[in-house]
PDB file of N, CA and C in Angstrom:
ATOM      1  N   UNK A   1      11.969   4.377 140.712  1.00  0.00           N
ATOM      2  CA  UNK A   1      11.229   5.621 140.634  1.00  0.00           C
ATOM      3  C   UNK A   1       9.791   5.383 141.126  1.00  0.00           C
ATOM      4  N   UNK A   2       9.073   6.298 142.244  1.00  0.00           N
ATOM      5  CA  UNK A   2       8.159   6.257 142.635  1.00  0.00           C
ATOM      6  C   UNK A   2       6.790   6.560 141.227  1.00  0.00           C
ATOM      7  N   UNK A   3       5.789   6.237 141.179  1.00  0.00           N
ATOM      8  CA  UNK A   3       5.291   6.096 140.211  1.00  0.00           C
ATOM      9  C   UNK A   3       4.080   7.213 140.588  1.00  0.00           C
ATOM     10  N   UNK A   4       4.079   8.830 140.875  1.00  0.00           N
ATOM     11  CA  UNK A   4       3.066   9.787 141.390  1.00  0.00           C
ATOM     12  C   UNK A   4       1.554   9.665 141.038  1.00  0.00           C
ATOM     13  N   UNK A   5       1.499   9.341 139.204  1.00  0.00           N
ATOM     14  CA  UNK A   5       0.190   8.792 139.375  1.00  0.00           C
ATOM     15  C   UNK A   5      -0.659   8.037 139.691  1.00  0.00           C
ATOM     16  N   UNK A   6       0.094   6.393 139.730  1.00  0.00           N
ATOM     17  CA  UNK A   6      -0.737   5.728 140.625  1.00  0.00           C
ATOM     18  C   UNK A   6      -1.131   6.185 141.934  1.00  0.00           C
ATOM     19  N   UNK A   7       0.059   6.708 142.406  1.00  0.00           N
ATOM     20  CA  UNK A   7      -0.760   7.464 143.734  1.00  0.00           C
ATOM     21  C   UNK A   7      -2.054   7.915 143.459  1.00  0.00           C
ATOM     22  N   UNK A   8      -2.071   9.103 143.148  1.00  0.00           N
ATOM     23  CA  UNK A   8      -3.180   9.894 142.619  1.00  0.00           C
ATOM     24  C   UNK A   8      -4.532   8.826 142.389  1.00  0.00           C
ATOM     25  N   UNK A   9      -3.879   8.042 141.368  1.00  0.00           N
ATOM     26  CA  UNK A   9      -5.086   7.699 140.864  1.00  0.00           C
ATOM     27  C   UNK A   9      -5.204   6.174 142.063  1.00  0.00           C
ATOM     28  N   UNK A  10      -4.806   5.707 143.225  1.00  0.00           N
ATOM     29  CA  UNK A  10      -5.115   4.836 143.779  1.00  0.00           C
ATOM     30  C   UNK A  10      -5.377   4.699 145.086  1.00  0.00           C
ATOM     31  N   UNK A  11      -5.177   6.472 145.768  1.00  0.00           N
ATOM     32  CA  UNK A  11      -5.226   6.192 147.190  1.00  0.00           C
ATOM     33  C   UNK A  11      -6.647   6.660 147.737  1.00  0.00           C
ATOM     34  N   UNK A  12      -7.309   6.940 147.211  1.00  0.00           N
ATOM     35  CA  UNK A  12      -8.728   7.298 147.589  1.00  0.00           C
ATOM     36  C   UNK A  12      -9.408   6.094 147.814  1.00  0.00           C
ATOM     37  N   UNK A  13      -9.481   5.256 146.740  1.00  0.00           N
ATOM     38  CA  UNK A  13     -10.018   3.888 146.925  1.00  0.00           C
ATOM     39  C   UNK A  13      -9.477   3.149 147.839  1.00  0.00           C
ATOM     40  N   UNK A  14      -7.960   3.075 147.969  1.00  0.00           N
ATOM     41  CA  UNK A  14      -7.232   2.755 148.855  1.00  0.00           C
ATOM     42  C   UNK A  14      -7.961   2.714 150.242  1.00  0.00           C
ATOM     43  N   UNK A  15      -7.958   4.231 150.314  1.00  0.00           N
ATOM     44  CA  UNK A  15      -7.712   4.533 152.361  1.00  0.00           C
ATOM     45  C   UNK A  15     -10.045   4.357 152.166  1.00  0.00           C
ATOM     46  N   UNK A  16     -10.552   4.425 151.285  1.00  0.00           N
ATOM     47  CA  UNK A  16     -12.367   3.967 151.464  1.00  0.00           C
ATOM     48  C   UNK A  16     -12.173   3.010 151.815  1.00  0.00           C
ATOM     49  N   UNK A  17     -11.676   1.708 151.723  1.00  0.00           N
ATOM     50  CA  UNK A  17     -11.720   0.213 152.210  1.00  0.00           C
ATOM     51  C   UNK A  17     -10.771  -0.005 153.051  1.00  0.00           C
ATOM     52  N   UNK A  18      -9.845   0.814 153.664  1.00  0.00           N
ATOM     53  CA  UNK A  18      -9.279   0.418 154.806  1.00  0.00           C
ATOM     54  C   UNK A  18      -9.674   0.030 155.714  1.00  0.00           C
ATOM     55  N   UNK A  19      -8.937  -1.141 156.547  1.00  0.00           N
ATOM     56  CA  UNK A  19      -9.250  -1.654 157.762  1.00  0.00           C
ATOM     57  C   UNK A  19      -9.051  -0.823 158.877  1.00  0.00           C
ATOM     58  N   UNK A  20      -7.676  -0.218 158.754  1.00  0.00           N
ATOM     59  CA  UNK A  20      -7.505   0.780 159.982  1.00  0.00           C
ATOM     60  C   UNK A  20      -7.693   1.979 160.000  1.00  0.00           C
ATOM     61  N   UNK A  21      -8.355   1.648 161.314  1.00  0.00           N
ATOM     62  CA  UNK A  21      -9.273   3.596 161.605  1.00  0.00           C
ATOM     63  C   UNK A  21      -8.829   4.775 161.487  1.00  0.00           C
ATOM     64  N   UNK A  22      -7.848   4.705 161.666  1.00  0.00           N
ATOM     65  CA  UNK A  22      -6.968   6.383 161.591  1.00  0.00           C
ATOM     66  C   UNK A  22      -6.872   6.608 160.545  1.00  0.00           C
ATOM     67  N   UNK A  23      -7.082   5.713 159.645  1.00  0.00           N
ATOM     68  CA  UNK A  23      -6.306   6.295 157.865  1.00  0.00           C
ATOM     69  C   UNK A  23      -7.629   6.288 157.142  1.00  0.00           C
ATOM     70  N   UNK A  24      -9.221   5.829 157.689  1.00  0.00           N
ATOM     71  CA  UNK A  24     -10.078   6.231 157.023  1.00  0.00           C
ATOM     72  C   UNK A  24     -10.820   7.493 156.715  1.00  0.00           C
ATOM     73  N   UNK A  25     -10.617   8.537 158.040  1.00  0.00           N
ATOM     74  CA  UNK A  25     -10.868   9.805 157.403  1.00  0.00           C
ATOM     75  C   UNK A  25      -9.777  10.873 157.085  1.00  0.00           C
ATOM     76  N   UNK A  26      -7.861  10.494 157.160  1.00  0.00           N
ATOM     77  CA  UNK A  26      -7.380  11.445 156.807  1.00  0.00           C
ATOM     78  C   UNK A  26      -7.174  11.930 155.976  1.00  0.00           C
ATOM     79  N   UNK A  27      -6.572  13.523 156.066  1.00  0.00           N
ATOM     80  CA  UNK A  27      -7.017  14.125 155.249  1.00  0.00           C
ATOM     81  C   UNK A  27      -5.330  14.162 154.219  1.00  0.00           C
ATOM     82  N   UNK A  28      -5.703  14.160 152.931  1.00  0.00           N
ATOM     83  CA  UNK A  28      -4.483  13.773 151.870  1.00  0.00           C
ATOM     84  C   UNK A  28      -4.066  15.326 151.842  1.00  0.00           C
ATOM     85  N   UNK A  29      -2.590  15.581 152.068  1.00  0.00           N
ATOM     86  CA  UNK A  29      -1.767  16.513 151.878  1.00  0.00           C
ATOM     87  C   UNK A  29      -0.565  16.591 150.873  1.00  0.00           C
ATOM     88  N   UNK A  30      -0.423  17.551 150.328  1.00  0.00           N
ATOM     89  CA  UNK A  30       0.595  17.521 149.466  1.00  0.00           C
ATOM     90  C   UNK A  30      -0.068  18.051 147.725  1.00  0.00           C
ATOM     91  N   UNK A  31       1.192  18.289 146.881  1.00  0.00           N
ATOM     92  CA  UNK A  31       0.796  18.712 145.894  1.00  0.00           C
ATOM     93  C   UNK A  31       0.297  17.800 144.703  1.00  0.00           C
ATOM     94  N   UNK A  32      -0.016  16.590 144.957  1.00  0.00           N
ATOM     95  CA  UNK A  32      -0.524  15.768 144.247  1.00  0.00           C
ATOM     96  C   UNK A  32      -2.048  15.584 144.454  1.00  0.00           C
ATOM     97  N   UNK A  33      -2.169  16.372 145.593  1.00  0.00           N
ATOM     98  CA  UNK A  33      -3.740  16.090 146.027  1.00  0.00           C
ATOM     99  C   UNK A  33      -4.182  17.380 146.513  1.00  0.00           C
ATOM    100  N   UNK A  34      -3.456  18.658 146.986  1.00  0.00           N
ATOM    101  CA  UNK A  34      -3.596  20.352 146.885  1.00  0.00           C
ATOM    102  C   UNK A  34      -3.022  21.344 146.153  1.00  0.00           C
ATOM    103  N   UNK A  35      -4.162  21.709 145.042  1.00  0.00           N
ATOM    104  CA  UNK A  35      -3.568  22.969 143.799  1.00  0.00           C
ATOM    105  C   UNK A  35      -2.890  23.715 144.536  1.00  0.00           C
ATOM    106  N   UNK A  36      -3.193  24.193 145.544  1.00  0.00           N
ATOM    107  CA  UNK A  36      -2.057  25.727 146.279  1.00  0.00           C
ATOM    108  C   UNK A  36      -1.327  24.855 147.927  1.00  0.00           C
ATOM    109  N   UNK A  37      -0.688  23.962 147.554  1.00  0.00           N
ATOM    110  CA  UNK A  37       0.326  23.348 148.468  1.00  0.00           C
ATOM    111  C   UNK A  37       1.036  24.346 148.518  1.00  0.00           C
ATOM    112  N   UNK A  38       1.518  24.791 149.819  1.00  0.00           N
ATOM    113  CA  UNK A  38       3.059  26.041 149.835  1.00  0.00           C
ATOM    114  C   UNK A  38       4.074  24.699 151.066  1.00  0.00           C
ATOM    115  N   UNK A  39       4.175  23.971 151.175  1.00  0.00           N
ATOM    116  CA  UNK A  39       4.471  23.009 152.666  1.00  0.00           C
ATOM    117  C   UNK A  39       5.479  22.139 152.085  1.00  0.00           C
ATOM    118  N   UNK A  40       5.613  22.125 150.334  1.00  0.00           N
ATOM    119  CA  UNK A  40       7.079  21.308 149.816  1.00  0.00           C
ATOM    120  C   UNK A  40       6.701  20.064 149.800  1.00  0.00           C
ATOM    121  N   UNK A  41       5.790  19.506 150.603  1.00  0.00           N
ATOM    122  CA  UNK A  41       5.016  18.212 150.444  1.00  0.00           C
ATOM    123  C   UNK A  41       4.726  17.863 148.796  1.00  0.00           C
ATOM    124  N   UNK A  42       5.004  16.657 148.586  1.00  0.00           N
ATOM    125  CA  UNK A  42       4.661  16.056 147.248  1.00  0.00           C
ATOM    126  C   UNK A  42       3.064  15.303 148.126  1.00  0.00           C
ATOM    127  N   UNK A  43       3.347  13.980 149.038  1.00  0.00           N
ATOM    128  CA  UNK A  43       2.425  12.922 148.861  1.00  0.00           C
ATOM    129  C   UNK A  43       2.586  12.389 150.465  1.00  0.00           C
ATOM    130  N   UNK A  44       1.684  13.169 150.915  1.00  0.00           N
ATOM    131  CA  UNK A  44       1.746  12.739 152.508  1.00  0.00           C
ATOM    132  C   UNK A  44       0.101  12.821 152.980  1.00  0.00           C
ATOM    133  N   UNK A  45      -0.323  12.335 154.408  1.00  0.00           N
ATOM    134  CA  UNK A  45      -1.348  12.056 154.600  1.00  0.00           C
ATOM    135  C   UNK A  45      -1.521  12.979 156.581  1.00  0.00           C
ATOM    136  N   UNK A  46      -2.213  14.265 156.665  1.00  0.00           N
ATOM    137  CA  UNK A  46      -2.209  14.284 158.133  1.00  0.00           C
ATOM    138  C   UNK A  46      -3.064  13.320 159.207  1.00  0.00           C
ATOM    139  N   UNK A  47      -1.714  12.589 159.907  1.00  0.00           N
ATOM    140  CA  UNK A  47      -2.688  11.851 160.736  1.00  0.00           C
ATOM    141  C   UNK A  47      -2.529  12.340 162.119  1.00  0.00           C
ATOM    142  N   UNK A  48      -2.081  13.170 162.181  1.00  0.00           N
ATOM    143  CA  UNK A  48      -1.704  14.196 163.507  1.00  0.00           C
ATOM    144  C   UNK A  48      -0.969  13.266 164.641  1.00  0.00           C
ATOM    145  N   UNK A  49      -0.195  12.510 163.961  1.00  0.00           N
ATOM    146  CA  UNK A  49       1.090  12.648 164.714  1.00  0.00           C
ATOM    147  C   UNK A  49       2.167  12.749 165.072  1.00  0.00           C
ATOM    148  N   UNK A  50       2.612  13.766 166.089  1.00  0.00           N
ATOM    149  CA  UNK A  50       3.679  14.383 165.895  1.00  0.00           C
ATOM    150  C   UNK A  50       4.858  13.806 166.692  1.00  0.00           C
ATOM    151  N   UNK A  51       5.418  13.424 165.724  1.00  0.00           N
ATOM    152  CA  UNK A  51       6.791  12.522 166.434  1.00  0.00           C
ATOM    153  C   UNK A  51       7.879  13.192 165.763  1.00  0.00           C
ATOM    154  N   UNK A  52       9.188  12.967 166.788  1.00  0.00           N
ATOM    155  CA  UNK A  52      10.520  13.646 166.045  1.00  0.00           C
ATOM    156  C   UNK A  52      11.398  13.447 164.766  1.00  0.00           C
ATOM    157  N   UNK A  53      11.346  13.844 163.799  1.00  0.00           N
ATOM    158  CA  UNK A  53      11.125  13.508 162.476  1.00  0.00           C
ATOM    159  C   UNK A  53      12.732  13.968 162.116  1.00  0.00           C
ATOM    160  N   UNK A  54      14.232  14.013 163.600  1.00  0.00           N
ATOM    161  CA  UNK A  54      14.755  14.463 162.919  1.00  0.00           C
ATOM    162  C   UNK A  54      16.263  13.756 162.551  1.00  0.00           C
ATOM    163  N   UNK A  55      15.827  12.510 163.183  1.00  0.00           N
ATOM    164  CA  UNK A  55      17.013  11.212 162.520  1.00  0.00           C
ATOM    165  C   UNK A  55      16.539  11.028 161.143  1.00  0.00           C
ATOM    166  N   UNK A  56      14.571  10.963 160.879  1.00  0.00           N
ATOM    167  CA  UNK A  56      14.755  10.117 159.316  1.00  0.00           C
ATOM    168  C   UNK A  56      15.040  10.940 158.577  1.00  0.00           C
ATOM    169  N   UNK A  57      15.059  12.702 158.870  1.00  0.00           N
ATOM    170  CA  UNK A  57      15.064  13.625 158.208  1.00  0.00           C
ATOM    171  C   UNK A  57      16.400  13.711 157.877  1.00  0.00           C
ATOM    172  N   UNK A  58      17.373  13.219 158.754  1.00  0.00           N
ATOM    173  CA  UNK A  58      18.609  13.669 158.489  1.00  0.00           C
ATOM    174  C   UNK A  58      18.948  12.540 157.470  1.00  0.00           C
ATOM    175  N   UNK A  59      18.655  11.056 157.384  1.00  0.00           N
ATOM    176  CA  UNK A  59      19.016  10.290 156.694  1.00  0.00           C
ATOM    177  C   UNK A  59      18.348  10.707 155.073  1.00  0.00           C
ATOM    178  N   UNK A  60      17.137  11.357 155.208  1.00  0.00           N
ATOM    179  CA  UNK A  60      16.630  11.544 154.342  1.00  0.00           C
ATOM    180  C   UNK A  60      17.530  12.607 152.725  1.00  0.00           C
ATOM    181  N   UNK A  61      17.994  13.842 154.040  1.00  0.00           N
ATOM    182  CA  UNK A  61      19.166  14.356 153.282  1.00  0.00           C
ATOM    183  C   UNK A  61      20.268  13.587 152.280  1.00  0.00           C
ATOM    184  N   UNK A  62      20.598  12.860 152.579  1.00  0.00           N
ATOM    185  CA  UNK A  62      21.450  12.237 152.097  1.00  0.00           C
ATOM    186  C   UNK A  62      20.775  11.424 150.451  1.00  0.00           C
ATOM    187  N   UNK A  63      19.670  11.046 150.915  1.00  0.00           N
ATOM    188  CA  UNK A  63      19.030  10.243 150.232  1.00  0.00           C
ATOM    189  C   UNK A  63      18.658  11.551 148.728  1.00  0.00           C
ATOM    190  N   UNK A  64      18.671  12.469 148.996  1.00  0.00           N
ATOM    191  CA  UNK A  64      17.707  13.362 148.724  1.00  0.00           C
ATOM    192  C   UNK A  64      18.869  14.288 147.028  1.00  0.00           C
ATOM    193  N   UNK A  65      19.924  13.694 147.622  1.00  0.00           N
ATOM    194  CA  UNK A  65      21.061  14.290 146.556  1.00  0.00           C
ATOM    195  C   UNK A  65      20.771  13.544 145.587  1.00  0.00           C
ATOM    196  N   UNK A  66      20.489  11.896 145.399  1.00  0.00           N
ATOM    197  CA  UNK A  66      20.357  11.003 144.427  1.00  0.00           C
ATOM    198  C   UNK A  66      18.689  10.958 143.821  1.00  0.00           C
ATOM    199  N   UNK A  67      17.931  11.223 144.214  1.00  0.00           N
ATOM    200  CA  UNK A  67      16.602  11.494 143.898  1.00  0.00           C
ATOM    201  C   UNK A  67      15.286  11.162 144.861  1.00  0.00           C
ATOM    202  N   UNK A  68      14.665  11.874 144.916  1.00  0.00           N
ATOM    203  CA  UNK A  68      13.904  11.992 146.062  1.00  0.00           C
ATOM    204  C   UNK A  68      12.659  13.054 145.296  1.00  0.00           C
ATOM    205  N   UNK A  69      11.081  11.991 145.482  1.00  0.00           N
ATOM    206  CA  UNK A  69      10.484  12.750 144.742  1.00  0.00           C
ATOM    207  C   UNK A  69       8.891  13.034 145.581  1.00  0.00           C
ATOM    208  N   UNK A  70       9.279  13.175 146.938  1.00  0.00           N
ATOM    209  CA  UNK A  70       7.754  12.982 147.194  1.00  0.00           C
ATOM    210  C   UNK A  70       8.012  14.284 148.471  1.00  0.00           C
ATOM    211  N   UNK A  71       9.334  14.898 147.958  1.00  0.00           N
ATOM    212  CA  UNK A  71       9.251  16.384 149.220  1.00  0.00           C
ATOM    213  C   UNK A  71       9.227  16.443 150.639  1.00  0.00           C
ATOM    214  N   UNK A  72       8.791  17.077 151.421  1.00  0.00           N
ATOM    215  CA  UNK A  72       8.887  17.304 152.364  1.00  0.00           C
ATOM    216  C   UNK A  72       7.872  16.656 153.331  1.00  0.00           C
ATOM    217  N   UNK A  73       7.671  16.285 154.953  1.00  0.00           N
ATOM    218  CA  UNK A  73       7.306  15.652 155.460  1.00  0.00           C
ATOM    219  C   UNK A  73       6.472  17.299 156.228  1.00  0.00           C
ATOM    220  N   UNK A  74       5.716  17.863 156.716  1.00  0.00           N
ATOM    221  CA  UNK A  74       4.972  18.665 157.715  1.00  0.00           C
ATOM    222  C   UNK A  74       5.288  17.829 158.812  1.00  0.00           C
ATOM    223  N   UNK A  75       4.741  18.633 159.944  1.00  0.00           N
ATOM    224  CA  UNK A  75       4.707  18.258 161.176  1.00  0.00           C
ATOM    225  C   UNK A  75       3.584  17.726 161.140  1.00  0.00           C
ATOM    226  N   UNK A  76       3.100  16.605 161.705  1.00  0.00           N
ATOM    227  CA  UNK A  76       1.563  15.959 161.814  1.00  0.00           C
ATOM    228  C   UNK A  76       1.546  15.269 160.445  1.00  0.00           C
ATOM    229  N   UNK A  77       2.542  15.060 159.569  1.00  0.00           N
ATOM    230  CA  UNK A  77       2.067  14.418 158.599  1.00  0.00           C
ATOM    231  C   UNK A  77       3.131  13.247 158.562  1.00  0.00           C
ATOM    232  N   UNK A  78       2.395  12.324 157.661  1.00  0.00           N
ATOM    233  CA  UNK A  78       3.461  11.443 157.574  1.00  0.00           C
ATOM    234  C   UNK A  78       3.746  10.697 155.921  1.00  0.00           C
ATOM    235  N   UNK A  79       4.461  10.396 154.968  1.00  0.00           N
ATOM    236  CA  UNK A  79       4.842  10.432 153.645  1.00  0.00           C
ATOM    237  C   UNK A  79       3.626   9.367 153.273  1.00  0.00           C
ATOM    238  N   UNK A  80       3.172   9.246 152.220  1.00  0.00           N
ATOM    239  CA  UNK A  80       1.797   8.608 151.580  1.00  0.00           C
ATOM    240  C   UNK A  80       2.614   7.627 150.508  1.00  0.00           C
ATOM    241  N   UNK A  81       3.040   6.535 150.139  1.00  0.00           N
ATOM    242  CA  UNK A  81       3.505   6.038 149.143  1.00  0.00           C
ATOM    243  C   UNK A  81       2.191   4.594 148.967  1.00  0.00           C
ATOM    244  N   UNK A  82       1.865   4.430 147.604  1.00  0.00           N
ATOM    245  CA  UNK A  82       1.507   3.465 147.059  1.00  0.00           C
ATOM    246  C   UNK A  82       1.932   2.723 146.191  1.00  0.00           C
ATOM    247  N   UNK A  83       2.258   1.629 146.114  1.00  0.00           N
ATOM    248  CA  UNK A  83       3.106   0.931 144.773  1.00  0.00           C
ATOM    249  C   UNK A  83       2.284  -0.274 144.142  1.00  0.00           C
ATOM    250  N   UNK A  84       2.220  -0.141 143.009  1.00  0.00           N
ATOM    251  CA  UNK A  84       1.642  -1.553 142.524  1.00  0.00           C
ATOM    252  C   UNK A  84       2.527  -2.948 142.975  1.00  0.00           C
ATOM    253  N   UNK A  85       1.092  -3.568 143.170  1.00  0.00           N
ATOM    254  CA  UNK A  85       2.111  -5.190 143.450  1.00  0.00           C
ATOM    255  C   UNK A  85       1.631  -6.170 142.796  1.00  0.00           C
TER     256      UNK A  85
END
């Protein structure tokens, strides 16, 4: 089970000390990080790029009957996961 609050509570600090450039100013999407999300997104990040999303999407289905907790992917976005290690 993905653990939503550490997200929350770890990716800000996270993506401030990142090394790589693209992920230091994007912008956090989803309903863990926007009160009026309508996009089905749980925990994703727009880094505006748009690639065809519709092999992982289809594998994703599958995945999605057994539990699946971080929603939907937007176009330009891509899924945000953090895990303690």
């Amino acid at each position: 089970m993905i653990d939503t609050d550490f997200i929350v509570e770890n990716t800000s600090k996270i993506l401030e000390t990142t090394p790589i450039d693209y992920l230091k100013d994007v912008k956090l999407a989803g309903s863990l990080f926007e009160d009026n999300c309508t996009t089905g997104a749980v925990s994703c990040v727009f880094t505006e790029f748009y690639v065809d999303h519709a092999e992982p999407l289809t594998a994703l289905e599958s995945f999605k009957m057994r539990r699946w907790c971080l929603g939907e992917v937007p176009e330009g976005h891509e899924f945000l996961v953090v895990l303690p290690v």
